[in-house]
Protein backbone atom coordinates (compact mmCIF):
# COMPACT_ATOMS: atom_id res chain seq x y z
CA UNK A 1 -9.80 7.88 -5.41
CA UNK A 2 -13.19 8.91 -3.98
CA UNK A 3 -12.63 8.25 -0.08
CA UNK A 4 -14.73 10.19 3.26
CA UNK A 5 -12.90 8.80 5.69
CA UNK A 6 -8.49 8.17 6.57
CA UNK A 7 -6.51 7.21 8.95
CA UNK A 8 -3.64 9.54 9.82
CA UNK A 9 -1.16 9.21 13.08
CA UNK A 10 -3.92 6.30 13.77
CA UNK A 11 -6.78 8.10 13.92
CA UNK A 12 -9.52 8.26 11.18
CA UNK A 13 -10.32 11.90 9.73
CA UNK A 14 -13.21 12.13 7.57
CA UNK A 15 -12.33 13.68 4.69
CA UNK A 16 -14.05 15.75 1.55
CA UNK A 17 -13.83 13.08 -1.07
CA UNK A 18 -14.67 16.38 -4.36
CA UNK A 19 -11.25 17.31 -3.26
CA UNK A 20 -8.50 15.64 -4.14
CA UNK A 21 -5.67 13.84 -2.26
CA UNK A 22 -2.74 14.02 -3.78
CA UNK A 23 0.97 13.18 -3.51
CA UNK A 24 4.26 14.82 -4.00
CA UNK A 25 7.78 15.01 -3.29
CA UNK A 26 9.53 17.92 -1.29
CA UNK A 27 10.32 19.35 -4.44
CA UNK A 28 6.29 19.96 -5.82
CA UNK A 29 5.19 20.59 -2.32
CA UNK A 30 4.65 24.60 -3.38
CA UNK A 31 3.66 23.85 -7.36
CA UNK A 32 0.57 21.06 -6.15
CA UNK A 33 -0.41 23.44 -3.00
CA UNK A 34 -0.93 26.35 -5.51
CA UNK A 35 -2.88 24.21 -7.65
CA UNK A 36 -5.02 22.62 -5.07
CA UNK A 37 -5.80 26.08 -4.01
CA UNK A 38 -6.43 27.28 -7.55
CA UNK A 39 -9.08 24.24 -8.24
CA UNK A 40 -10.83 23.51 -4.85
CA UNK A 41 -10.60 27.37 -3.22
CA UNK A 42 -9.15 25.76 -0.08
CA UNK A 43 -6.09 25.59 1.13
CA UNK A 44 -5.03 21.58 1.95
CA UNK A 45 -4.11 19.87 4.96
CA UNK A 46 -1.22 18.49 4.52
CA UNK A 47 0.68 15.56 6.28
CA UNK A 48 3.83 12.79 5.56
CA UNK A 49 2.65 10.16 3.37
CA UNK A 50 4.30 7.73 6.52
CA UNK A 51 1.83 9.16 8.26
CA UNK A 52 -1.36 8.61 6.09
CA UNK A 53 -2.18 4.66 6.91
CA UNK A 54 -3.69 4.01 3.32
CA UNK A 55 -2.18 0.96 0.97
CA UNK A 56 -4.10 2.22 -1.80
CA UNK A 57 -2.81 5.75 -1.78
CA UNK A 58 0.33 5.80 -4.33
CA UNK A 59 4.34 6.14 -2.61
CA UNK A 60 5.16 8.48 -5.70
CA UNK A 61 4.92 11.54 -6.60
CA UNK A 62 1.81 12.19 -8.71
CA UNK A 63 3.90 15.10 -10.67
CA UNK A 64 7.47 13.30 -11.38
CA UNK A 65 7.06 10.21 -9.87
CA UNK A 66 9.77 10.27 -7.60
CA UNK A 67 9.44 9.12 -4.04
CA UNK A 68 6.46 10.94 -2.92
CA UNK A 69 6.75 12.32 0.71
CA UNK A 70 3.74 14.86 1.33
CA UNK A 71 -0.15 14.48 1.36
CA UNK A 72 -2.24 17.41 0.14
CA UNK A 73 -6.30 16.69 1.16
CA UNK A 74 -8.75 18.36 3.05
CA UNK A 75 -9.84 17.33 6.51
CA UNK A 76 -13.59 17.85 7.01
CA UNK A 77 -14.04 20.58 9.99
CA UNK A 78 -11.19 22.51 8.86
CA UNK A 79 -11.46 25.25 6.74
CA UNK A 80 -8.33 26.03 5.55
């Protein structure tokens, strides 16, 4: 997935589509926020998939596949 630009709460965010956006349950939330940290040097932003207002962005965890309930990406403007 190579998107600038989301809609979160119902307001767009452009965001830095060279780092990823990814999705995990409760219980990856700490492995996939080291390793986001560890590949892009940034820490993510991170919000409830309910809240990201994207049909293409997967409901499952993209570690174990179970009901995915966090988004890790980072919001341009934000540093981390």
């Amino acid at each position: 997935m190579n998107q600038t630009q989301l809609r979160i709460q119902g307001k767009d965010y452009d965001i830095y589509p060279e780092h990823g956006i990814r999705v995990v349950c409760m219980e990856h939330v700490e492995q996939e926020l080291d390793e986001y940290v560890d590949k892009y040097e940034v820490a993510p932003d991170t919000f409830a998939r309910a809240d990201v207002e994207d049909a293409a962005l997967t409901d499952t965890c993209m570690v174990c596949g179970a009901e995915g309930k966090i988004v890790l990406l980072h919001v341009k403007g934000n540093q981390g």
